[in-house]
Protein backbone atom coordinates (compact mmCIF):
# COMPACT_ATOMS: atom_id res chain seq x y z
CA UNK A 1 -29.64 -41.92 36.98
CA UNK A 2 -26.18 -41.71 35.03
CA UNK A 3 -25.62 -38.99 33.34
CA UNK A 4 -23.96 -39.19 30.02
CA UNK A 5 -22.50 -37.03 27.33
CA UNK A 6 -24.76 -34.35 26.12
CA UNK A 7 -27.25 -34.56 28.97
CA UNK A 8 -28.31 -37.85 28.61
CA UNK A 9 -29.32 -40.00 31.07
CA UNK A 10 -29.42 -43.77 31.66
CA UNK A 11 -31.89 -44.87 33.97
CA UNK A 12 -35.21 -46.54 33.87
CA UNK A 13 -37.13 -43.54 34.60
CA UNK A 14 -35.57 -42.22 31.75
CA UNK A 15 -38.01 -42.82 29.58
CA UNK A 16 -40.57 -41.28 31.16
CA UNK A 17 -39.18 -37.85 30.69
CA UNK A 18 -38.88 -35.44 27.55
CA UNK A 19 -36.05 -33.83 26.49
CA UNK A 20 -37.39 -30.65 27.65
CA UNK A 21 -37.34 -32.25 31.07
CA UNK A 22 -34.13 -34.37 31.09
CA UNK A 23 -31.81 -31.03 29.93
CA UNK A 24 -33.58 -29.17 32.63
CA UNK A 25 -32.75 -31.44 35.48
CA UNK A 26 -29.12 -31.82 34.31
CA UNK A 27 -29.19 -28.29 33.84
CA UNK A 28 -30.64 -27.52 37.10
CA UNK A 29 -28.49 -29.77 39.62
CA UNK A 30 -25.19 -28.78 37.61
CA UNK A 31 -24.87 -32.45 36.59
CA UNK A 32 -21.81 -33.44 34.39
CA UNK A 33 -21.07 -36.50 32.24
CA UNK A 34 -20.03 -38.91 34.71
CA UNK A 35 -22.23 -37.84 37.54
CA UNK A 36 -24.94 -39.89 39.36
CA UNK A 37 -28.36 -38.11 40.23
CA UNK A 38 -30.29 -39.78 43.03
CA UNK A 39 -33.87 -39.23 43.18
CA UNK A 40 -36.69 -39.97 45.44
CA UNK A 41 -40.37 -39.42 45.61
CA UNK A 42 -42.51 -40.00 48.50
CA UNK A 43 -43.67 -38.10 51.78
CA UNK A 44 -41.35 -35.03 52.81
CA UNK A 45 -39.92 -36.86 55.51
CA UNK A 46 -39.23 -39.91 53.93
CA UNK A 47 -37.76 -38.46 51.39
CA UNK A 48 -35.65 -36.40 53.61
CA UNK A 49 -34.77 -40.10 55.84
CA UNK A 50 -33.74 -41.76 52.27
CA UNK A 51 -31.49 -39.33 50.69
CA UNK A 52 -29.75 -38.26 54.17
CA UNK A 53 -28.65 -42.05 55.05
CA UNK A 54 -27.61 -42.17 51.43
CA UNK A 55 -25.63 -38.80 51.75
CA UNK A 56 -24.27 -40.28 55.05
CA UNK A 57 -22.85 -43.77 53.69
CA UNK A 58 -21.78 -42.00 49.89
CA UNK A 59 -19.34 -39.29 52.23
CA UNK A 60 -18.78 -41.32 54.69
CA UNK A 61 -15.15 -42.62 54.55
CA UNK A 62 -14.88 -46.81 55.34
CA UNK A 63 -13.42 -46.78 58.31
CA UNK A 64 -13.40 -43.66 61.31
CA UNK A 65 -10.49 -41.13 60.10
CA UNK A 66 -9.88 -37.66 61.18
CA UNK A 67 -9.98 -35.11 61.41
CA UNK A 68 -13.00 -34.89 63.79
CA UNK A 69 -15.84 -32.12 62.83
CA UNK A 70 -18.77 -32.12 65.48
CA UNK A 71 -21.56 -30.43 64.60
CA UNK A 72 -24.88 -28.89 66.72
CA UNK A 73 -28.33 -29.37 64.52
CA UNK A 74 -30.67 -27.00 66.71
CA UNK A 75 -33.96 -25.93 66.15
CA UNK A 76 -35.91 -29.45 65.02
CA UNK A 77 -39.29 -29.21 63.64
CA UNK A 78 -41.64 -29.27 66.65
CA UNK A 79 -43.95 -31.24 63.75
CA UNK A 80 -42.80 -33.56 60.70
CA UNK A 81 -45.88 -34.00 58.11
CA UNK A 82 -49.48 -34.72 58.03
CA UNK A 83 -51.15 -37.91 58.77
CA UNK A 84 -53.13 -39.18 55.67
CA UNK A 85 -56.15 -40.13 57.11
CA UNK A 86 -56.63 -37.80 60.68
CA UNK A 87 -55.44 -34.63 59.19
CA UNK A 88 -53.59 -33.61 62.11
CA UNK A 89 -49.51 -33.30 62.17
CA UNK A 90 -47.04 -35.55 63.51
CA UNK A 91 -44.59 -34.94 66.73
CA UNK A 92 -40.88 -34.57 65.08
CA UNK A 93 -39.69 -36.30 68.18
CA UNK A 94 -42.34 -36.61 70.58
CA UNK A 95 -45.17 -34.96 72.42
CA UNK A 96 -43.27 -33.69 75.04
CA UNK A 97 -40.24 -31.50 73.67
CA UNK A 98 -40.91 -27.83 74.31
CA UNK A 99 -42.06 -25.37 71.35
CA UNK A 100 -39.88 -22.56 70.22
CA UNK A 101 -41.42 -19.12 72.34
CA UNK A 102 -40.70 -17.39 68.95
CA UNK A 103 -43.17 -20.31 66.94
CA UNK A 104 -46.56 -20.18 69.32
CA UNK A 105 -48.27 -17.76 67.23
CA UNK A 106 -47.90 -20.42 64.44
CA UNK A 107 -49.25 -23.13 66.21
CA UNK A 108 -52.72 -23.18 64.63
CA UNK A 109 -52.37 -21.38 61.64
CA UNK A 110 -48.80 -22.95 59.99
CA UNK A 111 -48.04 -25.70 62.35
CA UNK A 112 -44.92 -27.30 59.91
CA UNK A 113 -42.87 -23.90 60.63
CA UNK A 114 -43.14 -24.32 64.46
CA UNK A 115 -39.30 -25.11 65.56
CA UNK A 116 -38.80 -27.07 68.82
CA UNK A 117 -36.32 -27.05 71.64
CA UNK A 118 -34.72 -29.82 70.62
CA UNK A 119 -30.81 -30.19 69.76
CA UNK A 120 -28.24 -33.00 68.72
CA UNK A 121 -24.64 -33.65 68.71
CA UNK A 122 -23.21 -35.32 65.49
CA UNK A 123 -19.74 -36.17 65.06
CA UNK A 124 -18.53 -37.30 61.50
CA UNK A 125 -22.11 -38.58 60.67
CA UNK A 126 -22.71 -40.03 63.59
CA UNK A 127 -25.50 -39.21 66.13
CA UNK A 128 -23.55 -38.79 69.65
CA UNK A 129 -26.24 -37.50 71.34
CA UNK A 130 -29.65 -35.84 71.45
CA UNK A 131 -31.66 -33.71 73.72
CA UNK A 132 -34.32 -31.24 74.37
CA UNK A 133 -36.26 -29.21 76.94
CA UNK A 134 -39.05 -30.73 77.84
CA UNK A 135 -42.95 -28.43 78.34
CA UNK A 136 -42.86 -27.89 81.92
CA UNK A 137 -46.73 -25.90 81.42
CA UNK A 138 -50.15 -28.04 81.79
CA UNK A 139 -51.56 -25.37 79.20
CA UNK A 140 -48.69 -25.75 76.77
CA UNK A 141 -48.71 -29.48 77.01
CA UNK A 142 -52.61 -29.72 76.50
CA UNK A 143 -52.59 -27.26 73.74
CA UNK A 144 -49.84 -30.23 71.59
CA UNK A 145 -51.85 -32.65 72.64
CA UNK A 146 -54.98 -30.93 71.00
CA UNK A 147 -53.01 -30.19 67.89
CA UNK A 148 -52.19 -33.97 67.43
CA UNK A 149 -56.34 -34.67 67.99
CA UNK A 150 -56.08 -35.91 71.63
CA UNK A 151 -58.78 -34.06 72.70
CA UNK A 152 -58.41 -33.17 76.63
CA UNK A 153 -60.75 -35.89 77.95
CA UNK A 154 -58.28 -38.33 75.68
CA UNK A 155 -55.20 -36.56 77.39
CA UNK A 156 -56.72 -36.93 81.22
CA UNK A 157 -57.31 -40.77 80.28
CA UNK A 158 -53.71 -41.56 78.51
CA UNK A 159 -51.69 -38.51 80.52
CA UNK A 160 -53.28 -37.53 83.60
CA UNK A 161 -50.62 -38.60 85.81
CA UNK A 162 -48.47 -36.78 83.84
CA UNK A 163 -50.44 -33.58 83.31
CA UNK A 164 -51.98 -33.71 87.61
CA UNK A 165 -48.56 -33.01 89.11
CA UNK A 166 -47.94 -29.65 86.78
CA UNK A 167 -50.81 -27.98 88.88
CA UNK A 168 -48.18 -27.91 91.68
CA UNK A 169 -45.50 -26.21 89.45
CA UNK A 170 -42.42 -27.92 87.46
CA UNK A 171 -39.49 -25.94 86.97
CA UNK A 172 -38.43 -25.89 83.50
CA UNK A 173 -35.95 -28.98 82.59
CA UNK A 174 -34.43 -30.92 79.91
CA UNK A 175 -31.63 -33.07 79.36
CA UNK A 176 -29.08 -34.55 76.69
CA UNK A 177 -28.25 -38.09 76.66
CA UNK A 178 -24.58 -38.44 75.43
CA UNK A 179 -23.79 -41.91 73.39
CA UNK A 180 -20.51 -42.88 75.40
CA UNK A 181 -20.49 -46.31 73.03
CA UNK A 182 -21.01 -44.70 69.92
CA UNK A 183 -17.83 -42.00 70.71
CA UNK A 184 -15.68 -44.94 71.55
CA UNK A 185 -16.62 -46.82 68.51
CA UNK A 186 -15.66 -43.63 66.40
CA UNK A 187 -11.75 -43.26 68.12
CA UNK A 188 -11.25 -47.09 68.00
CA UNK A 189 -12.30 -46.93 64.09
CA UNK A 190 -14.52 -49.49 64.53
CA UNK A 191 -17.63 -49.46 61.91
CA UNK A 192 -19.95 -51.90 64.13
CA UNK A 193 -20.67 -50.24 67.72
CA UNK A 194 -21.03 -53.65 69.13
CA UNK A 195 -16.70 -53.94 68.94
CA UNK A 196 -16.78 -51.60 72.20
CA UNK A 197 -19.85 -52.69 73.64
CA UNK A 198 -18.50 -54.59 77.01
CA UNK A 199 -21.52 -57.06 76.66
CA UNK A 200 -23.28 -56.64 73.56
CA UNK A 201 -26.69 -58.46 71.83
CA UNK A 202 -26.12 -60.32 68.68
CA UNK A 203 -28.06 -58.72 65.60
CA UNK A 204 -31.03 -61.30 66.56
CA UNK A 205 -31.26 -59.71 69.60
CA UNK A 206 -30.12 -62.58 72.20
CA UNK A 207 -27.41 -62.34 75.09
CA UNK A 208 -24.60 -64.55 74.78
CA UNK A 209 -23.80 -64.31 78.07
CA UNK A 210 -26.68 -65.13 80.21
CA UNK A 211 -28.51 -66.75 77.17
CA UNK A 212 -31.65 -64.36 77.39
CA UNK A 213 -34.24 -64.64 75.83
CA UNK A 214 -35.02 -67.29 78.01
CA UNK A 215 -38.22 -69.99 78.07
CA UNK A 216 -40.84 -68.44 80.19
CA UNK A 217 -42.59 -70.08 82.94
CA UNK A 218 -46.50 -70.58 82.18
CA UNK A 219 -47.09 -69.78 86.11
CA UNK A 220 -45.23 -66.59 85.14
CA UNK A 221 -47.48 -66.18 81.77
CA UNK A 222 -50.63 -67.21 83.82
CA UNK A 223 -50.17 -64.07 86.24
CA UNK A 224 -49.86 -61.53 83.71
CA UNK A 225 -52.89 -63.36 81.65
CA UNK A 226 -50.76 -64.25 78.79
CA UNK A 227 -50.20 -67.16 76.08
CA UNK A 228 -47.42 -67.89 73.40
CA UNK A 229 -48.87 -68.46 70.10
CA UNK A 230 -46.99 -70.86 67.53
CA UNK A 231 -45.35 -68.73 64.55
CA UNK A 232 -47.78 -69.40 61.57
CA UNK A 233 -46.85 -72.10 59.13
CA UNK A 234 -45.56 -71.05 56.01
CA UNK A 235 -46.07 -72.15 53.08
């Protein structure tokens, strides 16, 4: 919404607010005539995915410029949200990133405050990289799996040749995986990362140079007991 002289606001949510209201929220995010409020309602993590890309494209400048501020975002929420219908939280990144020692004690009771062991590099908006250390304890890794309702029998079906070789001991480990392409695009100034990509897909997804995706064979389909199914007709 716009905001005007005297507090007021044009937008069409406007008019579902009293004046009470509309003076309050000006009031309260220090809005001036001139200024643009964006709002957004929905789950805490979309809301949080919607206004941080449009943070990210309103500051970012239109083409790569220094100077160059990295940043470190530590400390991820081991859990984003509640699912609707189970009841049971979310992984922030996945199943297998390693709780904060300092967060077990919340694991049951407040499991939205549990922070994992998870960490990113950012450079000027851009993701360069992201890590974490993985659980390296069958307990651990059961007990996450239980708080996202796998239930163990579930986890011995889906996991077990995951979970059987921690009975012999895994050191602890984790890694980082640095973005090489998206670094390069950022020094070239180049907005699309495909520009320093040596061989890159086109936005459809298909390989200019060796033409992929290809026809499949139906002697290849046959063997893995599948069929291609014409796209439905529209209308």
């Amino acid at each position: 919404m716009k905001v005007g002289a005297d507090s007021a606001v044009e937008s069409p949510v406007a008019k579902f607010l009293s004046d009470a209201e509309r003076i309050a929220l000006v009031s309260t995010m220090g809005a001036v005539e001139g200024d643009l409020i964006l709002l957004v309602a929905d789950e805490w993590m979309t809301t949080c995915e919607v206004l941080g890309t449009l943070r990210n494209d309103i500051g970012r400048p239109p083409v790569h410029e220094g100077p160059y501020r990295y940043v470190w975002v530590t400390e991820f929420p081991l859990f984003i949200g509640v699912d609707p219908v189970t009841g049971t939280p979310r992984p922030g990144h996945h199943p297998f990133c390693h709780p904060h020692p300092d967060d077990l004690h919340l694991f049951e009771t407040e499991p939205l405050k549990v922070r994992a062991l998870a960490y990113d590099l950012v450079l000027n908006g851009w993701e360069l990289g992201s890590g974490s250390i993985r659980i390296h304890e069958p307990e651990l890794q059961r007990r996450v799996f239980n708080r996202l309702g796998i239930s163990d029998e579930e986890a011995d079906k889906r996991f077990g040749f995951f979970l059987q070789p921690f009975k012999y001991g895994a050191p602890p480990h984790g890694g980082f995986a640095f973005g090489i392409d998206r670094l390069t695009a950022i020094l070239a100034g180049e907005e699309n990362i495909r520009e320093v990509i040596a061989f890159p897909k086109t936005q459809s997804g298909s390989d200019p140079m060796t033409n992929a995706p290809t026809p499949v064979e139906p002697a290849h389909l046959a063997d893995l007991g599948l069929r291609l199914l014409p796209p439905p007709a529209t209308a």
